[in-house]
Structure formats: structure tokens, C-alpha cells
C-alpha atoms as a PDB file:
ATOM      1  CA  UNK A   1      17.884   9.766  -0.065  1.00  0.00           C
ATOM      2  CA  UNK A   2      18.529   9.031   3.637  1.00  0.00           C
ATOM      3  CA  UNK A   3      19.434  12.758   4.341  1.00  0.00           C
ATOM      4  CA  UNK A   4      16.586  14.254   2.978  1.00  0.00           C
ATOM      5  CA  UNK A   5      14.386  11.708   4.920  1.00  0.00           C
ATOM      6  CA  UNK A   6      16.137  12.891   7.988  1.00  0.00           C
ATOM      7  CA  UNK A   7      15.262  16.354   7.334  1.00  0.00           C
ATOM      8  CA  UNK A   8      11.780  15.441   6.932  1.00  0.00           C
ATOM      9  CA  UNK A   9      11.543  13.446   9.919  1.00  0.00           C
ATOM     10  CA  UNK A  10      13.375  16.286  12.219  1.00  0.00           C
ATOM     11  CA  UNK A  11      11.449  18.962  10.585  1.00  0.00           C
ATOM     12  CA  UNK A  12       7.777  16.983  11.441  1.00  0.00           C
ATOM     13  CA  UNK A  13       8.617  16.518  15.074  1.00  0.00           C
ATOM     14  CA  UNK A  14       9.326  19.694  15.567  1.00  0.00           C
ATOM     15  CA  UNK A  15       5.932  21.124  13.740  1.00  0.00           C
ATOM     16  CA  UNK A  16       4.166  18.988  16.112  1.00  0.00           C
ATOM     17  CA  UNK A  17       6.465  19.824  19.087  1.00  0.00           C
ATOM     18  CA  UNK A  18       5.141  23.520  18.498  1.00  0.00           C
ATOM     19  CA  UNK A  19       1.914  22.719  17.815  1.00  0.00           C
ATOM     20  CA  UNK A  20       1.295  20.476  21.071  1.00  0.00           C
ATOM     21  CA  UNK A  21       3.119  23.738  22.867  1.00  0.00           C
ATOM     22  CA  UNK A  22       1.202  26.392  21.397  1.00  0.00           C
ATOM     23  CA  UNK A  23      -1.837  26.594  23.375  1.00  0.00           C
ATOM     24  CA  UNK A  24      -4.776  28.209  21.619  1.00  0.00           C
ATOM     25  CA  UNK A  25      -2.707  28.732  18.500  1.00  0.00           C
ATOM     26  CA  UNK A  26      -2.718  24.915  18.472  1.00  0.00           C
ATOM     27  CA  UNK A  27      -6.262  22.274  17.577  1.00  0.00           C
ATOM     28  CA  UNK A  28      -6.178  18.936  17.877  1.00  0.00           C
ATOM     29  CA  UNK A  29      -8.304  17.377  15.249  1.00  0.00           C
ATOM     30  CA  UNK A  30      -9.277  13.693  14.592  1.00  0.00           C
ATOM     31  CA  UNK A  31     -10.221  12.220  11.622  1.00  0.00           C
ATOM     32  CA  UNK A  32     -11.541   9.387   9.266  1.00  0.00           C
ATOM     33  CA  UNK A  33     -11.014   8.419   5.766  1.00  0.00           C
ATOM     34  CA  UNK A  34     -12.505   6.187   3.151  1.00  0.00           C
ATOM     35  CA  UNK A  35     -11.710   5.501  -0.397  1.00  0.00           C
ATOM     36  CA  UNK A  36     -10.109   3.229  -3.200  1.00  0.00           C
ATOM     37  CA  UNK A  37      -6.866   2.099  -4.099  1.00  0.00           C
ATOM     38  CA  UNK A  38      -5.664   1.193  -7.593  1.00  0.00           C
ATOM     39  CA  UNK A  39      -1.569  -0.766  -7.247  1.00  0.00           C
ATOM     40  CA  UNK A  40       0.539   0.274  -9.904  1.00  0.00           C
ATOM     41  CA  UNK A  41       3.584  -1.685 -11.032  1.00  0.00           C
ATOM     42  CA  UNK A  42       3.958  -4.130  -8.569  1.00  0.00           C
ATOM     43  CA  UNK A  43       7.017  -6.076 -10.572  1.00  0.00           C
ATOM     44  CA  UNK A  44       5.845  -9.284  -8.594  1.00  0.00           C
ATOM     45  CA  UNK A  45       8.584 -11.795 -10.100  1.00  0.00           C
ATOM     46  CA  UNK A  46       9.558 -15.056  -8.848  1.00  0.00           C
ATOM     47  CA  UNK A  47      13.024 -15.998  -7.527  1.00  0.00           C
ATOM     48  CA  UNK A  48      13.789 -18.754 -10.092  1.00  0.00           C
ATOM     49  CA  UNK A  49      11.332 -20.492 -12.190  1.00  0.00           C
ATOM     50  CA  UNK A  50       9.672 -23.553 -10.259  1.00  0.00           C
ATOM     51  CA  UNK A  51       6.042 -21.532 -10.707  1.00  0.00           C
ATOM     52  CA  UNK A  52       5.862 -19.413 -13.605  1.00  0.00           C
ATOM     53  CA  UNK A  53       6.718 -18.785 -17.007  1.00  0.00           C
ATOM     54  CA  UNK A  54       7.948 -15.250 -18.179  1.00  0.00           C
ATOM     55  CA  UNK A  55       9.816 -15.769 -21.619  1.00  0.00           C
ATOM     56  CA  UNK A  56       9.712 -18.684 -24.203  1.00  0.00           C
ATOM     57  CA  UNK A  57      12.291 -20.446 -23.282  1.00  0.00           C
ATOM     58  CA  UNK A  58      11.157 -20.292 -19.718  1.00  0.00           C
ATOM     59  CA  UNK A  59      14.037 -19.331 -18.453  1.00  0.00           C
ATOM     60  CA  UNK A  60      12.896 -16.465 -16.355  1.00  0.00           C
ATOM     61  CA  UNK A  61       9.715 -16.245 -13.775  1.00  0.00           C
ATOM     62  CA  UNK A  62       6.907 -14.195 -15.007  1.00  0.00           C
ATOM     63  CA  UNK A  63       6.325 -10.770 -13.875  1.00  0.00           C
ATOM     64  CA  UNK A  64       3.054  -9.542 -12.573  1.00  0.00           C
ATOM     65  CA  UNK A  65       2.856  -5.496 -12.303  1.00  0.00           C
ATOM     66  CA  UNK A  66      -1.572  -5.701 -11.494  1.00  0.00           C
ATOM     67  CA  UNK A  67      -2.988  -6.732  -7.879  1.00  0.00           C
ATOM     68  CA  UNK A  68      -6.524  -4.759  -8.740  1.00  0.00           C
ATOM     69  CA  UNK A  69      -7.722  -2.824  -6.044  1.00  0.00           C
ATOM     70  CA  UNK A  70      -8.706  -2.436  -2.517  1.00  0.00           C
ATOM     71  CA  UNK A  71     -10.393  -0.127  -0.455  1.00  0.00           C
ATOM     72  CA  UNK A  72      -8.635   2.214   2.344  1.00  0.00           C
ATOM     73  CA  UNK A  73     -10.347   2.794   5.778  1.00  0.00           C
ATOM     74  CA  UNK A  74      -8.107   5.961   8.097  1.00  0.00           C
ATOM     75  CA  UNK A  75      -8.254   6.725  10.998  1.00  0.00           C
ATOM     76  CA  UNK A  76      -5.578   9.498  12.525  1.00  0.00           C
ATOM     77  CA  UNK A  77      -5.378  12.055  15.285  1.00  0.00           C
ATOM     78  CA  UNK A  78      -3.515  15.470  15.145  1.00  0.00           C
ATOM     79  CA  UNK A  79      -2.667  18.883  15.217  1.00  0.00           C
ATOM     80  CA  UNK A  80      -3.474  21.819  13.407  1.00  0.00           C
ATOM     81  CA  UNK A  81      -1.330  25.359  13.401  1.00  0.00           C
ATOM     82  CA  UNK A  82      -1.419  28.222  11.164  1.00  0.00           C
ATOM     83  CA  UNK A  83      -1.235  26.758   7.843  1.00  0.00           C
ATOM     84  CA  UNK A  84       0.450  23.552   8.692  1.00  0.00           C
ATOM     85  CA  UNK A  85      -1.206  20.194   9.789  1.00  0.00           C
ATOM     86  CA  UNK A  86       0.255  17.224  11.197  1.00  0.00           C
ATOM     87  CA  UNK A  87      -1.240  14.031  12.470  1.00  0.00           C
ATOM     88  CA  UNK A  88      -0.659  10.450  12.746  1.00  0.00           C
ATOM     89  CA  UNK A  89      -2.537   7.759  11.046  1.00  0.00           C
ATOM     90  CA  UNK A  90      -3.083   3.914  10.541  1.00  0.00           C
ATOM     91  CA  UNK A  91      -4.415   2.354   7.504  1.00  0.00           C
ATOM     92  CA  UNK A  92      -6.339  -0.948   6.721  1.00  0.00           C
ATOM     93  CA  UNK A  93      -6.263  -1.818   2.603  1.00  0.00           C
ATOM     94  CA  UNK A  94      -7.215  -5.776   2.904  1.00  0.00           C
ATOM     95  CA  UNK A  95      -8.570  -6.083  -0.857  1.00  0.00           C
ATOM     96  CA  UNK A  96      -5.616  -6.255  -3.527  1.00  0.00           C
ATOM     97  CA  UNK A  97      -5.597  -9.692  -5.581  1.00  0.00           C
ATOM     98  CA  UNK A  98      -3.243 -11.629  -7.134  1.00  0.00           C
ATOM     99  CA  UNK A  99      -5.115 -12.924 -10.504  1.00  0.00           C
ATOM    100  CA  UNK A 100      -2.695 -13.435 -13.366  1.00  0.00           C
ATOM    101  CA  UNK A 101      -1.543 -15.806 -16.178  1.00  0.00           C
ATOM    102  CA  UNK A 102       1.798 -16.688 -17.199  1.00  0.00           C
ATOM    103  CA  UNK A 103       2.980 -17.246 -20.728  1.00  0.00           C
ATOM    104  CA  UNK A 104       1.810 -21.261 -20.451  1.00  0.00           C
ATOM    105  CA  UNK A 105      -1.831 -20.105 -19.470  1.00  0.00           C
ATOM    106  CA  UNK A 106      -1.072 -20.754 -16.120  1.00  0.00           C
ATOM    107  CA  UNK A 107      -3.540 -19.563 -13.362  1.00  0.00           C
ATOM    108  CA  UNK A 108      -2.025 -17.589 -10.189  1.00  0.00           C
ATOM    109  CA  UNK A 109      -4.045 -16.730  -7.300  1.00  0.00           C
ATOM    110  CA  UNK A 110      -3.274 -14.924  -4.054  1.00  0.00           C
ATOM    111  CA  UNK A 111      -4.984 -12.308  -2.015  1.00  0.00           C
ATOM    112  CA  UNK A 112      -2.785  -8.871  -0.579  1.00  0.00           C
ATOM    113  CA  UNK A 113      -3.760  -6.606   2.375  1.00  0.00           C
ATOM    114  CA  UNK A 114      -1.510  -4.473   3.879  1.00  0.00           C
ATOM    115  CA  UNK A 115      -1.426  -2.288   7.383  1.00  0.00           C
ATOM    116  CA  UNK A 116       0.131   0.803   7.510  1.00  0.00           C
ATOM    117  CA  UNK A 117       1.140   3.725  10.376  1.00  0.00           C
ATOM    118  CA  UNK A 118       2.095   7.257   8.934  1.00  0.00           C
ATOM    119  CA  UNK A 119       3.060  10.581  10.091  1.00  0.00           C
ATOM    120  CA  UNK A 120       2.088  12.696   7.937  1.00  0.00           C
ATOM    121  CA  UNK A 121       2.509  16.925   6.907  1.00  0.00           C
ATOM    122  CA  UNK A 122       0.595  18.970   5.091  1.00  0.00           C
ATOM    123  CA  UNK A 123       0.687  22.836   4.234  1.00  0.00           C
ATOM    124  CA  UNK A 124      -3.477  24.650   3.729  1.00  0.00           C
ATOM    125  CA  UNK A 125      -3.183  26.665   1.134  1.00  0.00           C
ATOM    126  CA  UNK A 126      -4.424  30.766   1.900  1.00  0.00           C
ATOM    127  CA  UNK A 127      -7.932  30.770   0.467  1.00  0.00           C
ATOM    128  CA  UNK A 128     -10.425  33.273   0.821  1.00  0.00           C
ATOM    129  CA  UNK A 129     -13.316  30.915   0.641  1.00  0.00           C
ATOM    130  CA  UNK A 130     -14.106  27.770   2.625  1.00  0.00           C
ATOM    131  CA  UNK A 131     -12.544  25.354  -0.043  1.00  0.00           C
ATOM    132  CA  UNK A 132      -8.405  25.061   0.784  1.00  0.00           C
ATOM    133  CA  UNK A 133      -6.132  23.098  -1.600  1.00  0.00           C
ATOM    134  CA  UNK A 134      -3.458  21.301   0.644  1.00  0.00           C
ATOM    135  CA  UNK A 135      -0.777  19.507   0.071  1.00  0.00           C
ATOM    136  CA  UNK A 136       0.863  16.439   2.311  1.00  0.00           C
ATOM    137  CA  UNK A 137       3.788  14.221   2.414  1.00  0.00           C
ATOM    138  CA  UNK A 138       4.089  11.094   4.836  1.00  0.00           C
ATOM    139  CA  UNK A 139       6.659   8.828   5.506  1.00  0.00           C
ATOM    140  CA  UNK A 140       5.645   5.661   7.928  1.00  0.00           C
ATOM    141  CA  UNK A 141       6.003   1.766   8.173  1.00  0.00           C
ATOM    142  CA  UNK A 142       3.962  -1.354   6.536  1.00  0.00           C
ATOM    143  CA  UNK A 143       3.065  -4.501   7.225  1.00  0.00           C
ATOM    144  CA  UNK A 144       2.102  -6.465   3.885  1.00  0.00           C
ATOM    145  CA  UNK A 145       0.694  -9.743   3.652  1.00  0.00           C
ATOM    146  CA  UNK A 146       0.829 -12.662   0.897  1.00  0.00           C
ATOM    147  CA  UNK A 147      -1.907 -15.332   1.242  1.00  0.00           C
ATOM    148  CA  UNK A 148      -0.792 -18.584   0.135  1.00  0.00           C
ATOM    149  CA  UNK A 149      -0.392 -18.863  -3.447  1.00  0.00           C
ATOM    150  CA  UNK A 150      -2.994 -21.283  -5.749  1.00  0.00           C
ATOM    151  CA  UNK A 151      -3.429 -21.768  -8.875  1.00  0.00           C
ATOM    152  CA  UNK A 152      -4.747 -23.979 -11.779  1.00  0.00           C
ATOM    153  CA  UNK A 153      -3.255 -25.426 -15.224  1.00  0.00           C
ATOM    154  CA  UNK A 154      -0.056 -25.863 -13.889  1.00  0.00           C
ATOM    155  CA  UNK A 155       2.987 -25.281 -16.451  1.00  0.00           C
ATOM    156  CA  UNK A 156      -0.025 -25.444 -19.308  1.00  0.00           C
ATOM    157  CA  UNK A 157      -1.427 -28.940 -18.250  1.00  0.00           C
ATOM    158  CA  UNK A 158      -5.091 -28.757 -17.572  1.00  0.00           C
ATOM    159  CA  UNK A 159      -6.970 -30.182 -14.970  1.00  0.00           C
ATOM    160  CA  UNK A 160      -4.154 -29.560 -12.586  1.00  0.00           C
ATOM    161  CA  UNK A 161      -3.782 -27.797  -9.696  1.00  0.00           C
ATOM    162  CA  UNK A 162      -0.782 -26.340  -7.165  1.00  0.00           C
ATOM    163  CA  UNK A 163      -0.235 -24.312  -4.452  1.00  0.00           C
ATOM    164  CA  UNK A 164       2.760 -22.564  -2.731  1.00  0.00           C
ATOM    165  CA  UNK A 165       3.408 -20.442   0.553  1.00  0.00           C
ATOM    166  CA  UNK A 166       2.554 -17.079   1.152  1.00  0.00           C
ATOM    167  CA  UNK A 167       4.089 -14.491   3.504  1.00  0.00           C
ATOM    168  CA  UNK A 168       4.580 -11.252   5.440  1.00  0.00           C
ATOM    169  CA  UNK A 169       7.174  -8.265   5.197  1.00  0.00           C
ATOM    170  CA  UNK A 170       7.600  -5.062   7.158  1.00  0.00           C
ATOM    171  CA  UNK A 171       8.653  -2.258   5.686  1.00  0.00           C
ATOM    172  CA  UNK A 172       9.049   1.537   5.210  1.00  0.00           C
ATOM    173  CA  UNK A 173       5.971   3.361   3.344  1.00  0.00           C
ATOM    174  CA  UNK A 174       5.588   6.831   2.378  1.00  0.00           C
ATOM    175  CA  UNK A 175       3.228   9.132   0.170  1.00  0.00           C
ATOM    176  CA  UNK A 176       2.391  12.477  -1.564  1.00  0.00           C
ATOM    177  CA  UNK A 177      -1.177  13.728  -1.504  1.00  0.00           C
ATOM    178  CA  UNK A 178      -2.650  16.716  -2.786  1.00  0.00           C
ATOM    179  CA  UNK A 179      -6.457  17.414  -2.288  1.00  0.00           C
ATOM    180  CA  UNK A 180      -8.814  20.187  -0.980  1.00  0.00           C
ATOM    181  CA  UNK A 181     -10.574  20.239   2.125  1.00  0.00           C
ATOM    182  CA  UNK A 182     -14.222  22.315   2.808  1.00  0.00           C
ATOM    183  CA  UNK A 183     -14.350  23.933   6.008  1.00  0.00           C
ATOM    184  CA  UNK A 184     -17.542  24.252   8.380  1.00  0.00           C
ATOM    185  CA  UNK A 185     -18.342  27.112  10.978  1.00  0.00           C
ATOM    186  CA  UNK A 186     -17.092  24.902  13.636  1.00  0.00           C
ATOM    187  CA  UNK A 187     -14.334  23.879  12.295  1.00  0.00           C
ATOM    188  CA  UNK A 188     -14.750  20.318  10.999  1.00  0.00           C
ATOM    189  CA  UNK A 189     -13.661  19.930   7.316  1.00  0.00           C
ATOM    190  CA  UNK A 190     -14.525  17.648   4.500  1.00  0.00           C
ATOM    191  CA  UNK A 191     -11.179  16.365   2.557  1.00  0.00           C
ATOM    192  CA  UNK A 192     -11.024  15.383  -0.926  1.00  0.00           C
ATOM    193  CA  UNK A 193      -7.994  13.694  -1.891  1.00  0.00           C
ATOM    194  CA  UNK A 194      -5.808  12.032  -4.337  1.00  0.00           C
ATOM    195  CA  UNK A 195      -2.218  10.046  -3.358  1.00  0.00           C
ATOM    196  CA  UNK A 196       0.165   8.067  -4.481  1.00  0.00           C
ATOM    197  CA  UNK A 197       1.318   5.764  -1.941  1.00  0.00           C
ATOM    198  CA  UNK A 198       4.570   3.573  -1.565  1.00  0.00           C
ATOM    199  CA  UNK A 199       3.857   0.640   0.757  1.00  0.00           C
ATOM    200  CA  UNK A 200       7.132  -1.020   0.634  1.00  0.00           C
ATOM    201  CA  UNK A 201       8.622  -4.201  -0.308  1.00  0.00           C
ATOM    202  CA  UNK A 202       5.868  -7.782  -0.681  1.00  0.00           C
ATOM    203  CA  UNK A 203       7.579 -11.016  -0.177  1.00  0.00           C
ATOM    204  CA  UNK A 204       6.708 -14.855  -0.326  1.00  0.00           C
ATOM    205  CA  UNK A 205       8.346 -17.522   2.016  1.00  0.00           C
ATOM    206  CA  UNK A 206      10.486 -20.123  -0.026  1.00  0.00           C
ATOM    207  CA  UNK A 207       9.556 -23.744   0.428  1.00  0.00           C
ATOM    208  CA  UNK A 208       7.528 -26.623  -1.130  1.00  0.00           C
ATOM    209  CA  UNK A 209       5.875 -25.957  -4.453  1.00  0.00           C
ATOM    210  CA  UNK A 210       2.707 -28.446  -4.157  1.00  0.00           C
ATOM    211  CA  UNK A 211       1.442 -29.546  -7.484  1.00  0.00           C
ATOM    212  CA  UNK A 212      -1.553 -32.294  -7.914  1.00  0.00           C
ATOM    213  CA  UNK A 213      -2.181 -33.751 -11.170  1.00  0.00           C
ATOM    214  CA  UNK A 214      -3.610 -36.634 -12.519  1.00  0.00           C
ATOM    215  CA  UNK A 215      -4.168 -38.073  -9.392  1.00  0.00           C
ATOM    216  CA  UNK A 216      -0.290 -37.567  -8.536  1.00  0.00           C
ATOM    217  CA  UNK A 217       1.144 -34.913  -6.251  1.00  0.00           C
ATOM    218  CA  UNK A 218       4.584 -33.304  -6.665  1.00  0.00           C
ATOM    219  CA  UNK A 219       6.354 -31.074  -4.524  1.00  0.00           C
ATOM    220  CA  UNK A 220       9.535 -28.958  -5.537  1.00  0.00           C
ATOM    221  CA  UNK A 221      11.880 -26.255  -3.922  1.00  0.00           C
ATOM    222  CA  UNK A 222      10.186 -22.804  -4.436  1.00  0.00           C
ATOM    223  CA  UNK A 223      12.001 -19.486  -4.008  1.00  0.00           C
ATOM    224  CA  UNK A 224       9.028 -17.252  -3.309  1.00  0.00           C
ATOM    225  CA  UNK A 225       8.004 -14.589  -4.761  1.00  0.00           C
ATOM    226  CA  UNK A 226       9.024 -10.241  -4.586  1.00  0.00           C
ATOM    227  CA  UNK A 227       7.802  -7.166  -5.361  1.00  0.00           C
ATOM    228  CA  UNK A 228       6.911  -3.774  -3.925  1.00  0.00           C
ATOM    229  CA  UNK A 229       2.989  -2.594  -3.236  1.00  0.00           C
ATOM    230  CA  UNK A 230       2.684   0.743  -4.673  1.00  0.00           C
ATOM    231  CA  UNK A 231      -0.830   2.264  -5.532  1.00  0.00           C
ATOM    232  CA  UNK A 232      -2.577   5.654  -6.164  1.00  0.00           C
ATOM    233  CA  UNK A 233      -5.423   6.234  -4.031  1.00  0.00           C
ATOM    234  CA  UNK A 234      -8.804   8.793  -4.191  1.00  0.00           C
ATOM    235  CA  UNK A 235      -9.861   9.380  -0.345  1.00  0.00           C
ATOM    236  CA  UNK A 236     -12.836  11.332   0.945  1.00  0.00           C
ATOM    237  CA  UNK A 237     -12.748  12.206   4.566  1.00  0.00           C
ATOM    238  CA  UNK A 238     -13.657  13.988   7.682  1.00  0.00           C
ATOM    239  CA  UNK A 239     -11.428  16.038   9.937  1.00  0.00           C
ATOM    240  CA  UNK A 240     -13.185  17.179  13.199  1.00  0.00           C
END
């Protein structure tokens, strides 16, 4: 896997070494992008089982693959040459949430928003008309971010209520898009897209589990929680 990233990475800086050297055959371009974005299998699990319950005997954490959605706002500058575009962007999606159960009816709670930078490739398809299918690949880095954890009915007991810590992780991101863009007479384009998007690894800080019930507060030794944010996204957006 490492090699063929290499390749990729080699092989985009030098499409946009030619393109920033290629005078008129070159355009800069900027652009903005808006849309939604749907996670897919997150495989959120604790490490150890001082929050959750995954099997009967409770002898595993509880795995949560859902964090909903969140919107997507892009903005990215870059080059256009021939058939190939490259450009640079960075990425706010500050709306994924945490809202699960475990098998005791426990209630977990956290919110997700991640920041991401990506170069990113794509080849126009030849079209005759003003509509060109295109497809992209990025590769890029992520910063993800945990709110602290809450929750209610704590290991099945109503009426009580804990919370844990949250945290940060940076990591590599990448994507595949395909999509069709709608040129204009000056060269501005509309893009329609759809994505799949790898955002890397989510993480937790271990520490104190906090749990208040019946007037009585607890704390235990928590080992966090991990997972990987992964999503597939529908854009709309406007190169100019």
C-alpha cells in the first residue's frame, strides 16, 4: 500500500509542477463546495468494558458502526491542464453524532467533527457538450475530534447518569470521487459529485469514567474509545 501511495504522491506534484510551468496551457481555478455526509461503519468499540455492553455476558464493549451525518463546507485552489485538474483543499464536517444504545439500554452521547487538508487529482472526461464526467482521487491529513462522552441509564439502571473524556487524533485521509461538472462560456463550472471519503482513525483519551446515581458518584478507570470516520458524501460546487 505504501508504494502505490508514493506513486500517487510523486505523480500529483509533478501534474501540478507542469501545470504551474505551463503558462497559458495552465488556469488556476478556485473553488467552493457544499453538501452532506452520511459515516459508514465506524466500528467505534471500547478498549475494555467499564462503559458499554456488547454481548450477554458483557464481556466485550459494544460496537457502534452509525455517527449520522454532517454537512461538508470546501474550499480549494488549483490548477487546471488539458484534461487533468489538481488543487488543494480543506474541509470543515462539524455535525456527526454519537447516539447509540448498548445491549443494557444504555444511552451514549458524543458529538464528531473533523478537519481535513487534501490534494487532490482528477482526469475531465472528452465530452462534446458542456456536461464532463470526471473522476478524482485525494490523499491528505485529518484532524478528528471526540466531545466528551455522556450518557444516561448507566449499565441498565435508570435515573442515572455518567460521563467520560473525549479526544482528538490526527491522521491520514483519502478519497475517490466521481461526478460531472457543467461548464460556462467563461469558464466557471458547476460540479456535481459523489465520494467516499476515509478520514482516518477517531480516538478517546483513557481516564475517569464518572457515573452519578442515586445521589452517589463513582468514578472508574476508562480505556477510551476507537474507531475510524469513514463516510460517503454528495457535494455540489463551484469551480471559477
Amino acid at each position: 500500500m505504501k508504494k502505490p501511495l508514493r506513486t500517487l504522491v510523486v505523480c500529483s506534484l509533478g501534474a501540478a509542477a507542469l501545470a504551474c510551468s505551463g503558462g497559458a496551457f495552465a488556469q488556476s481555478y478556485w473553488r467552493v463546495d457544499g453538501g452532506i455526509s452520511k459515516s459508514r461503519k465506524a466500528d467505534l468499540k471500547e478498549d475494555g468494558t467499564a462503559l458499554t455492553c456488547g454481548n450477554a455476558a458483557c464481556t466485550e464493549g459494544a460496537v457502534f458502526d452509525d455517527l449520522k451525518s454532517s454537512g461538508i463546507f470546501d474550499l480549494g485552489w488549483g490548477y487546471r491542464f488539458g484534461f487533468f485538474r489538481t488543487d488543494i483543499t480543506v474541509a470543515s464536517r462539524n455535525a456527526y453524532h454519537l447516539e447509540a444504545s448498548d445491549r443494557r439500554g444504555e444511552n451514549v452521547s458524543a458529538e464528531i467533527k473533523s478537519i481535513a487538508a487534501m490534494f487532490n487529482m482528477y482526469f475531465d472526461f472528452p465530452s462534446q457538450g458542456s456536461v464532463t464526467p470526471f473522476l478524482g482521487i485525494s490523499v491528505g491529513a485529518s484532524q478528528n475530534n471526540v466531545s466528551a462522552i455522556s450518557g444516561t441509564r448507566f449499565a441498565g439502571v435508570p435515573d442515572s447518569t455518567f460521563s467520560a473524556p473525549g479526544g482528538k487524533k490526527t491522521s491520514g485521509a483519502g478519497a475517490l470521487t466521481v461526478g460531472l461538472a457543467s461548464q460556462s462560456s467563461g469558464g466557471s463550472a458547476v460540479e456535481f459529485a459523489f465520494r467516499f471519503v476515509d478520514l482516518g482513525k477517531l480516538k478517546t483519551d483513557a481516564g475517569d469514567l464518572t457515573v452519578n446515581s442515586g445521589g452517589v458518584t463513582t468514578v472508574v478507570p476508562y480505556g477510551g474509545l476507537k474507531g475510524r470516520l469513514r463516510a460517503t458524501e454528495f457535494t455540489v460546487g463551484i469551480r471559477f
